[in-house]
C-alpha atoms as a PDB file:
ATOM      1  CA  UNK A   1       1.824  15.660   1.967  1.00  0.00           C
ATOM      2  CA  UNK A   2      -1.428  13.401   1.530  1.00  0.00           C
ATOM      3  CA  UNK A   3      -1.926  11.010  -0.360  1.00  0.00           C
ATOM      4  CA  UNK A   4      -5.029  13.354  -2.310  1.00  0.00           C
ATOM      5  CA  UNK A   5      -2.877  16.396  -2.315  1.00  0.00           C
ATOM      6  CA  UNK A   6       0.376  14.340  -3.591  1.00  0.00           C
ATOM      7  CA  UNK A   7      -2.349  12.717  -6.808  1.00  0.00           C
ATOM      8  CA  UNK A   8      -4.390  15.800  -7.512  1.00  0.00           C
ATOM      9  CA  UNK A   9      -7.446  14.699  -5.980  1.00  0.00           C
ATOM     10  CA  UNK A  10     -10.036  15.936  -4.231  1.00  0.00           C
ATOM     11  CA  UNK A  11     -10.603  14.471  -0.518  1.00  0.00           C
ATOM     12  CA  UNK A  12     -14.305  13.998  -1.510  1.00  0.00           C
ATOM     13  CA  UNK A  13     -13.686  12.779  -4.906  1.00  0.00           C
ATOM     14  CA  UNK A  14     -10.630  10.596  -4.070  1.00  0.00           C
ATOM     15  CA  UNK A  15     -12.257   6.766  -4.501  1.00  0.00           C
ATOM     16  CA  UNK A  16     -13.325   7.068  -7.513  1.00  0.00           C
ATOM     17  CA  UNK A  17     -10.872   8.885  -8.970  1.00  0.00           C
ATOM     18  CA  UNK A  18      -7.890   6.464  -8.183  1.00  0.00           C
ATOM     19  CA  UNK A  19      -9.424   3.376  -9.809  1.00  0.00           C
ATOM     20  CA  UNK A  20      -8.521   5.665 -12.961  1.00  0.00           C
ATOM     21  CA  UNK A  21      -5.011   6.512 -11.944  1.00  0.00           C
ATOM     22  CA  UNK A  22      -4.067   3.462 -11.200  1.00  0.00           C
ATOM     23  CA  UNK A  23      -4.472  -0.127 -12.981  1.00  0.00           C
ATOM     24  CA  UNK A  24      -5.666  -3.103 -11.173  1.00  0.00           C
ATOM     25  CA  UNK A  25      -6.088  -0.863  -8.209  1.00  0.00           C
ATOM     26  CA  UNK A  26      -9.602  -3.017  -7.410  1.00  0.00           C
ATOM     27  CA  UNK A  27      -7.876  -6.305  -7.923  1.00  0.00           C
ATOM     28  CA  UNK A  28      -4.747  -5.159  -5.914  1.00  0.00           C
ATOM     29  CA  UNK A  29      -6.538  -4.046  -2.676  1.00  0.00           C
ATOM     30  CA  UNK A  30      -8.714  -7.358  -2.929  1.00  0.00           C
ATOM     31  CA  UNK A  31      -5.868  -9.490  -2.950  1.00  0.00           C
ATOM     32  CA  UNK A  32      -4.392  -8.403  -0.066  1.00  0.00           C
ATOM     33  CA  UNK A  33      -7.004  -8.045   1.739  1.00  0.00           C
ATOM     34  CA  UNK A  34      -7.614 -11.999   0.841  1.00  0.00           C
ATOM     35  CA  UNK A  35      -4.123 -12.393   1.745  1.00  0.00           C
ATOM     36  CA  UNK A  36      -4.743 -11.209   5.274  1.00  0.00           C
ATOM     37  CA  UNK A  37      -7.909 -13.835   5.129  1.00  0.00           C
ATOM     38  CA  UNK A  38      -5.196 -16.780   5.325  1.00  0.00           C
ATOM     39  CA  UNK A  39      -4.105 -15.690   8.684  1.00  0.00           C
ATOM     40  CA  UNK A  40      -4.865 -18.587  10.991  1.00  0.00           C
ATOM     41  CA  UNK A  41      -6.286 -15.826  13.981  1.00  0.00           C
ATOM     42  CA  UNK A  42      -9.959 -14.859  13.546  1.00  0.00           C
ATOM     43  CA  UNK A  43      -9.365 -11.607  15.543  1.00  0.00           C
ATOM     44  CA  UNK A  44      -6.056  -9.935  14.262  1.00  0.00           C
ATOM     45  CA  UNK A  45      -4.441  -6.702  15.786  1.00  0.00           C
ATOM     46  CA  UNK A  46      -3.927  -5.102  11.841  1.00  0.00           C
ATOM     47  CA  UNK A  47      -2.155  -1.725  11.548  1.00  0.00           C
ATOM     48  CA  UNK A  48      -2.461   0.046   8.603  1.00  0.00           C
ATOM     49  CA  UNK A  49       0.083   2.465   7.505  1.00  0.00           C
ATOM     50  CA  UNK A  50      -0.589   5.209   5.260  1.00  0.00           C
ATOM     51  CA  UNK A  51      -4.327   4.523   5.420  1.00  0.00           C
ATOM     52  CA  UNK A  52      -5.866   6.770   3.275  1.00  0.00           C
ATOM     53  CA  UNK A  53      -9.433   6.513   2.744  1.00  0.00           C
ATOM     54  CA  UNK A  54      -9.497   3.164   3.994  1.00  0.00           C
ATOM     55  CA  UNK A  55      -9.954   0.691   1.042  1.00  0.00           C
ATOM     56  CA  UNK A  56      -7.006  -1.607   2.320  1.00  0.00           C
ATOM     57  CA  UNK A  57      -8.639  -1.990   5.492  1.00  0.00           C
ATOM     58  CA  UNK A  58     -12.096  -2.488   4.732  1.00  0.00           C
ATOM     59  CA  UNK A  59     -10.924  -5.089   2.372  1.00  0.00           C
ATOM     60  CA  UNK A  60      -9.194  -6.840   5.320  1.00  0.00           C
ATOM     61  CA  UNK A  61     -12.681  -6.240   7.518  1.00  0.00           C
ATOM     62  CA  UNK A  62     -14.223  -8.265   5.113  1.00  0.00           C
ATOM     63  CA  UNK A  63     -11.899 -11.134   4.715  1.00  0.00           C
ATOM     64  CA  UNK A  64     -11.291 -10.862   8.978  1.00  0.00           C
ATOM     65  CA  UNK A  65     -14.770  -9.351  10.579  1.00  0.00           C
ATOM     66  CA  UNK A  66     -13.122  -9.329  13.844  1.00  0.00           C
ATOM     67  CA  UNK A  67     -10.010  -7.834  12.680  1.00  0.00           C
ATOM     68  CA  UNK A  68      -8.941  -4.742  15.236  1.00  0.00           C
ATOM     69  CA  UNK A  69      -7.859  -1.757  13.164  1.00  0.00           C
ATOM     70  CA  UNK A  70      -5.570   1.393  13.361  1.00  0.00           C
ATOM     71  CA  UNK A  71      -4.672   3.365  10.672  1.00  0.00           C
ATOM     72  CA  UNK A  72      -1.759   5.470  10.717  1.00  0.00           C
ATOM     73  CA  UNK A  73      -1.687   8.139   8.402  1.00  0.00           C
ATOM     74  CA  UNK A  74      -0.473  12.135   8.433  1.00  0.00           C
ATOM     75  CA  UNK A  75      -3.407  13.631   6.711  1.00  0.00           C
ATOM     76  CA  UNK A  76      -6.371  14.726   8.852  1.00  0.00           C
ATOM     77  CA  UNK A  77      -8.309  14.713   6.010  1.00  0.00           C
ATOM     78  CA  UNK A  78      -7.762  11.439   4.816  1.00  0.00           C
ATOM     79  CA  UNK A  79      -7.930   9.800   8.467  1.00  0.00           C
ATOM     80  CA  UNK A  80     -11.632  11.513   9.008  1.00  0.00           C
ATOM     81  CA  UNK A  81     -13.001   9.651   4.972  1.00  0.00           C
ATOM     82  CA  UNK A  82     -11.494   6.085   6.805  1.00  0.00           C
ATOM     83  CA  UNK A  83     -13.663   6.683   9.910  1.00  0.00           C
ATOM     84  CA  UNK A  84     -16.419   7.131   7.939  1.00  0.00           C
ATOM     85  CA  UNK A  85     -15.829   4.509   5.638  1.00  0.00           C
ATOM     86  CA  UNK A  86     -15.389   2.305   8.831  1.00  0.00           C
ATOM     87  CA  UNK A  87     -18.435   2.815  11.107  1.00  0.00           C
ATOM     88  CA  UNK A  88     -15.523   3.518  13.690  1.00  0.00           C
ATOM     89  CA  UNK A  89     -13.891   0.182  13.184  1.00  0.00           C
ATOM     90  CA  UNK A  90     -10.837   1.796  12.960  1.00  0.00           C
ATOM     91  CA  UNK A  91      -8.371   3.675  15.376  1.00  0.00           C
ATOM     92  CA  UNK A  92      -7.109   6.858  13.872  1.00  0.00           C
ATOM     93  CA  UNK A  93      -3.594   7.740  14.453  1.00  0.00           C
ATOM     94  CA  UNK A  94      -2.093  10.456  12.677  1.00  0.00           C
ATOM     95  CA  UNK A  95       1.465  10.637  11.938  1.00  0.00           C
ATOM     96  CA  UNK A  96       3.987   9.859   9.292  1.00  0.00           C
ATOM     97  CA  UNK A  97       4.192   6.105   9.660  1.00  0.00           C
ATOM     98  CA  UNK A  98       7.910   5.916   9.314  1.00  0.00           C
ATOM     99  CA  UNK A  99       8.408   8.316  13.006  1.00  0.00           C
ATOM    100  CA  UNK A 100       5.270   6.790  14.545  1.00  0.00           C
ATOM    101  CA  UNK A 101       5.440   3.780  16.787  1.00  0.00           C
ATOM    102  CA  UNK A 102       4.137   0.457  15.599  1.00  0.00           C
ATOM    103  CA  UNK A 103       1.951  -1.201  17.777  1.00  0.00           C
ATOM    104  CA  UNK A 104       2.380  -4.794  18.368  1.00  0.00           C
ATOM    105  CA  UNK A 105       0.213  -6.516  16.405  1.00  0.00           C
ATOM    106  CA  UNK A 106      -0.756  -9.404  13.979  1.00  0.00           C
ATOM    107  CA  UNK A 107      -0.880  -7.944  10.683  1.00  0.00           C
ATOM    108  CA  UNK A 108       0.909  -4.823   9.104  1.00  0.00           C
ATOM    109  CA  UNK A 109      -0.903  -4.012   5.838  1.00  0.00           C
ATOM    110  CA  UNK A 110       0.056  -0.999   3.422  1.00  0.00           C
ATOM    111  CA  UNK A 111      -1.618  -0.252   0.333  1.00  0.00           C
ATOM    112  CA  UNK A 112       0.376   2.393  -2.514  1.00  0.00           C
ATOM    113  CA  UNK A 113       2.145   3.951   0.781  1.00  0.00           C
ATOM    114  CA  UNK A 114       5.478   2.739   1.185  1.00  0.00           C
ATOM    115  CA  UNK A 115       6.479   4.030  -2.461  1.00  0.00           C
ATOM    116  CA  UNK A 116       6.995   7.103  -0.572  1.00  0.00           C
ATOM    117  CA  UNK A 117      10.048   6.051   1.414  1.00  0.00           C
ATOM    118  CA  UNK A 118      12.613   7.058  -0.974  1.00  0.00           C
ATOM    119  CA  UNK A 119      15.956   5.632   0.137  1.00  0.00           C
ATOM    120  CA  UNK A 120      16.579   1.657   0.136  1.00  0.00           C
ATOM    121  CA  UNK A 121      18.379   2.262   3.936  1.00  0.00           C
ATOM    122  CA  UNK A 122      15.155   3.597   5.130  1.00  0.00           C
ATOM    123  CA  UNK A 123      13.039   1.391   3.496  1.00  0.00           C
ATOM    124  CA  UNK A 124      15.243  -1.681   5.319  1.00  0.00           C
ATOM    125  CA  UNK A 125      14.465   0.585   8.834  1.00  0.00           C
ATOM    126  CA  UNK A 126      10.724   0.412   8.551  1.00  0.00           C
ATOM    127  CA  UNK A 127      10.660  -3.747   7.000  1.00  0.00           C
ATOM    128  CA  UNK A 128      12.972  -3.848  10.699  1.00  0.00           C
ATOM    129  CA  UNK A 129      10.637  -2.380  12.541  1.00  0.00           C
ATOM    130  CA  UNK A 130       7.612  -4.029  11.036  1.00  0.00           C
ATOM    131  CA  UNK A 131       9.594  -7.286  11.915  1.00  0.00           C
ATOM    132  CA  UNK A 132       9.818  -6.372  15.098  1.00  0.00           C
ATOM    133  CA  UNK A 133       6.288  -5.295  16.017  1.00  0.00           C
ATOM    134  CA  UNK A 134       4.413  -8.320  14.323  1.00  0.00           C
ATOM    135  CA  UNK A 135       3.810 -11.225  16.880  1.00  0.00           C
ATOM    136  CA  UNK A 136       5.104 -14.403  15.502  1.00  0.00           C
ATOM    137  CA  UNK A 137       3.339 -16.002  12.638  1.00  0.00           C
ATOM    138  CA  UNK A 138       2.136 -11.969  11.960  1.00  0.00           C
ATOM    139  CA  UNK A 139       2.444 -10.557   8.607  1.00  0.00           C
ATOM    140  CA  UNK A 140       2.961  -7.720   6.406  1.00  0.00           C
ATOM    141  CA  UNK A 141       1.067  -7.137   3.026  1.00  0.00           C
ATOM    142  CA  UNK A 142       1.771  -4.380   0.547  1.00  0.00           C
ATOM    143  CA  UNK A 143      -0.216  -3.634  -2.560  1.00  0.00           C
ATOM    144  CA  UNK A 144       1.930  -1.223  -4.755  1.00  0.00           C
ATOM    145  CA  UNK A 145       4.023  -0.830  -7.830  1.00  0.00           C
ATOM    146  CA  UNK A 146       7.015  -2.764  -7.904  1.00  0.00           C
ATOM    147  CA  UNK A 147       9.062  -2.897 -10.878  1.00  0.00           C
ATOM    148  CA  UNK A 148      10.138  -5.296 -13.310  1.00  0.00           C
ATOM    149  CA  UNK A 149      14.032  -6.540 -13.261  1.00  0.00           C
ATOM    150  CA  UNK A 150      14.707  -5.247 -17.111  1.00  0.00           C
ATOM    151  CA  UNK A 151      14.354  -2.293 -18.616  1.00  0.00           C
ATOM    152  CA  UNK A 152      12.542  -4.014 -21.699  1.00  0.00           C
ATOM    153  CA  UNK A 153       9.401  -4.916 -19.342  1.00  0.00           C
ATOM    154  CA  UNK A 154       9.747  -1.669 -17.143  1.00  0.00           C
ATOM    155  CA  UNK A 155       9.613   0.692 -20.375  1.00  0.00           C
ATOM    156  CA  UNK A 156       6.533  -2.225 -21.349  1.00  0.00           C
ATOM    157  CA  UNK A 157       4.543  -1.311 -18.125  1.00  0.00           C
ATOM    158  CA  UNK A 158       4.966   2.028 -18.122  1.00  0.00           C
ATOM    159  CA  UNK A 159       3.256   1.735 -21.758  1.00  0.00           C
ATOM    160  CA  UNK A 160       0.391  -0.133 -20.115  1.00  0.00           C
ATOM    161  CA  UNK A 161       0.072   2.435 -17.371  1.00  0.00           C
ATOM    162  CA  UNK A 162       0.169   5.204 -19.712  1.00  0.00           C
ATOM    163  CA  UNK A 163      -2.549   3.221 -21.577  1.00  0.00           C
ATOM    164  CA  UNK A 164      -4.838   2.929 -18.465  1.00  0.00           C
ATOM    165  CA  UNK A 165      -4.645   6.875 -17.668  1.00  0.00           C
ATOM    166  CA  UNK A 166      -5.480   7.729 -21.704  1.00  0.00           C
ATOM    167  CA  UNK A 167      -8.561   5.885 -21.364  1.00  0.00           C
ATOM    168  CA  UNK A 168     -10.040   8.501 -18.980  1.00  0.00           C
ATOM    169  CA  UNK A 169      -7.058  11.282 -19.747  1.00  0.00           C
ATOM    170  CA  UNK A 170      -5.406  13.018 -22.495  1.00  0.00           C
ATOM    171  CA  UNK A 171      -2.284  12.024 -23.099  1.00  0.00           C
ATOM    172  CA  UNK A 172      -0.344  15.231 -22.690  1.00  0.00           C
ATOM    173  CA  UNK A 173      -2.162  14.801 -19.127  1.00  0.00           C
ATOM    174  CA  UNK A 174      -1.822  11.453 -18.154  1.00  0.00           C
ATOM    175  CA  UNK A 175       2.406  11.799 -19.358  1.00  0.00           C
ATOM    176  CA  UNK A 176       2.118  14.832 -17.119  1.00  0.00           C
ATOM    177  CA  UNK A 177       0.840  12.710 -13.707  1.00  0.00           C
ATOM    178  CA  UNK A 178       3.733   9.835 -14.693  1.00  0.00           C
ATOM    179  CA  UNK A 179       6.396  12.926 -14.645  1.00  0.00           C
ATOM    180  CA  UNK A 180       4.785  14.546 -11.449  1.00  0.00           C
ATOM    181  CA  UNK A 181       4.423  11.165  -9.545  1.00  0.00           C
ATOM    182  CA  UNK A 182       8.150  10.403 -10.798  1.00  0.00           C
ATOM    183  CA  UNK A 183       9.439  13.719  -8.782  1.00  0.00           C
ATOM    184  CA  UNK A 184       8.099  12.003  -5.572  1.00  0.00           C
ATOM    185  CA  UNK A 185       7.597   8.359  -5.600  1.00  0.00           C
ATOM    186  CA  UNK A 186      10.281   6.104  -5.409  1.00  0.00           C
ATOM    187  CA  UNK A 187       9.663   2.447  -7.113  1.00  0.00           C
ATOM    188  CA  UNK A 188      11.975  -0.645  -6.400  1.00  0.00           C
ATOM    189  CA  UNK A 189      11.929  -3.835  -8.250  1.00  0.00           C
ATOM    190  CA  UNK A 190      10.106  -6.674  -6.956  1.00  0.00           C
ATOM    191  CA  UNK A 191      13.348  -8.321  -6.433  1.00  0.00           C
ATOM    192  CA  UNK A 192      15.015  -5.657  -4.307  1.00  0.00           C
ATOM    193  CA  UNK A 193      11.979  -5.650  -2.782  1.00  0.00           C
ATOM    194  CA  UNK A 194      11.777  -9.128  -1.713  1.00  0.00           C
ATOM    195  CA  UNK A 195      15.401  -8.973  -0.688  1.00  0.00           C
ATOM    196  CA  UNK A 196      15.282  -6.349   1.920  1.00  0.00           C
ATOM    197  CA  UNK A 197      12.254  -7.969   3.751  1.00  0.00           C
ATOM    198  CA  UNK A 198      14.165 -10.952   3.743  1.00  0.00           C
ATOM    199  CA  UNK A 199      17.283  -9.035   5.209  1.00  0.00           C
ATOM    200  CA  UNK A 200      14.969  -7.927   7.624  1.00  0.00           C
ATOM    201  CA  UNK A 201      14.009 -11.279   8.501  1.00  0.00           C
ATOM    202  CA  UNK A 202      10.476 -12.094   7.010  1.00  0.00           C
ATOM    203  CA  UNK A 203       9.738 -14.891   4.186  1.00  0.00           C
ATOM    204  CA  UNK A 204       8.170 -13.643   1.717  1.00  0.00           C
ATOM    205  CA  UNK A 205       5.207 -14.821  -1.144  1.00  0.00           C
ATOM    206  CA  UNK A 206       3.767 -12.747  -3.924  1.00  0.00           C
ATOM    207  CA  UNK A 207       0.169 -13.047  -3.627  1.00  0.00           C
ATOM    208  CA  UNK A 208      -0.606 -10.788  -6.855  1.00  0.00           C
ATOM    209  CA  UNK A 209       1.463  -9.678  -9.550  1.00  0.00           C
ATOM    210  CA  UNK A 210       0.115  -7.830 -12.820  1.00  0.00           C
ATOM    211  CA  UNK A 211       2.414  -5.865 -14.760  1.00  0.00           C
ATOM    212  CA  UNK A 212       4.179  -3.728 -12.523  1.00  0.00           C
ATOM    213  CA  UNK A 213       1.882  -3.949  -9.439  1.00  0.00           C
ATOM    214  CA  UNK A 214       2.064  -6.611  -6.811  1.00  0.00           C
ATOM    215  CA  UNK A 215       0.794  -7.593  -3.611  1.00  0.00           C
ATOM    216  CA  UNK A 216       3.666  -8.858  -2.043  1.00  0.00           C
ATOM    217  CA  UNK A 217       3.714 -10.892   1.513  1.00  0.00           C
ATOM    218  CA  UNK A 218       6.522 -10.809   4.540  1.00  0.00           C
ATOM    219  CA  UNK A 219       5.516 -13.826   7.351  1.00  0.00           C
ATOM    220  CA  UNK A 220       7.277 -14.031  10.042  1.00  0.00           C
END
């Protein structure tokens, strides 16, 4: 399923629309794509997995011009808005990023994509195989949700998110896209987070963290 489909959007209304479904989303994409910016090479090979409609890596064009880009992505749909987005800055592969092959490359970036890997064992595959594809002194950055260690500050941001979708929705409708994303998305704390890239050999840095979202850094 895309990533439109899987939120309710429509392809052609889908970047404006997720600023509302999802808090911080502007601040979150920027910080990774400064993130990326740190890299000491001024030409990186960047994959993108789950691209979308391309915010991630235009935000990583503009901290690294000369960045090389391929988005991996299943939806057709989605993979066309990026091209556009991109002048044709990007290479469009489509496939389900967790069968398709990762190029070797500098930088593997991810924005509100890898929630959809549901199981920690296969989450641990894919950090393995990022590992393994990234050239030393690569990366990986991910911008998503990643939840707090209690259940205090978990039940607090889900308040806050709820909060952010009643300022454009109802709230019998924004409870309703919290249950609906619950059926699919799978959220791990920041700390189990950190602890599987580490198992899979990266160090790691949070480079953003508000509420429940982070954009959180594997160098290898």
């Amino acid at each position: 399923m895309g990533a439109a489909t899987h939120l309710g959007i429509k392809l052609t209304e889908y970047d404006g629309v997720i600023r509302t479904l999802i808090p911080h989303y502007k601040e979150l994409i920027a910080a990774a794509g400064t993130a990326v910016g740190a890299l000491a090479r001024t030409a990186p090979a960047v994959v993108d997995l789950g691209t979308g409609s391309g915010a991630l890596a235009q935000a990583i064009l503009k901290a690294r011009p000369r960045a090389r880009l391929i988005g991996i992505d299943e939806d057709p749909g989605m993979l066309a808005m990026a091209e556009k987005r991109l002048r044709g800055r990007i290479q469009a592969i489509e496939g389900n990023f967790e069968d398709t092959v990762i190029p070797r490359c500098d930088v593997i970036s991810a924005s509100f994509a890898l929630h959809h890997i549901p199981t920690g064992r296969r989450k641990a595959a894919i950090y393995k195989r990022c590992f393994a594809a990234l050239r030393p002194g690569g990366m990986l950055v991910s911008a998503d949700c990643c939840l707090a260690a209690s259940k205090v500050l978990q039940q607090t941001h889900r308040a806050e998110w709820l909060a952010h979708l009643q300022a454009r929705y109802p709230r019998a409708k924004a409870e309703g896209y919290l249950r609906a994303w619950a059926k699919e998305d799978v959220y791990f704390t920041l700390e189990r987070e950190v602890a599987l890239l580490q198992d899979a050999g990266f160090s790691v840095e949070i480079a953003f963290r508000k509420s429940c979202f982070a954009v959180v850094v594997g160098l290898k």
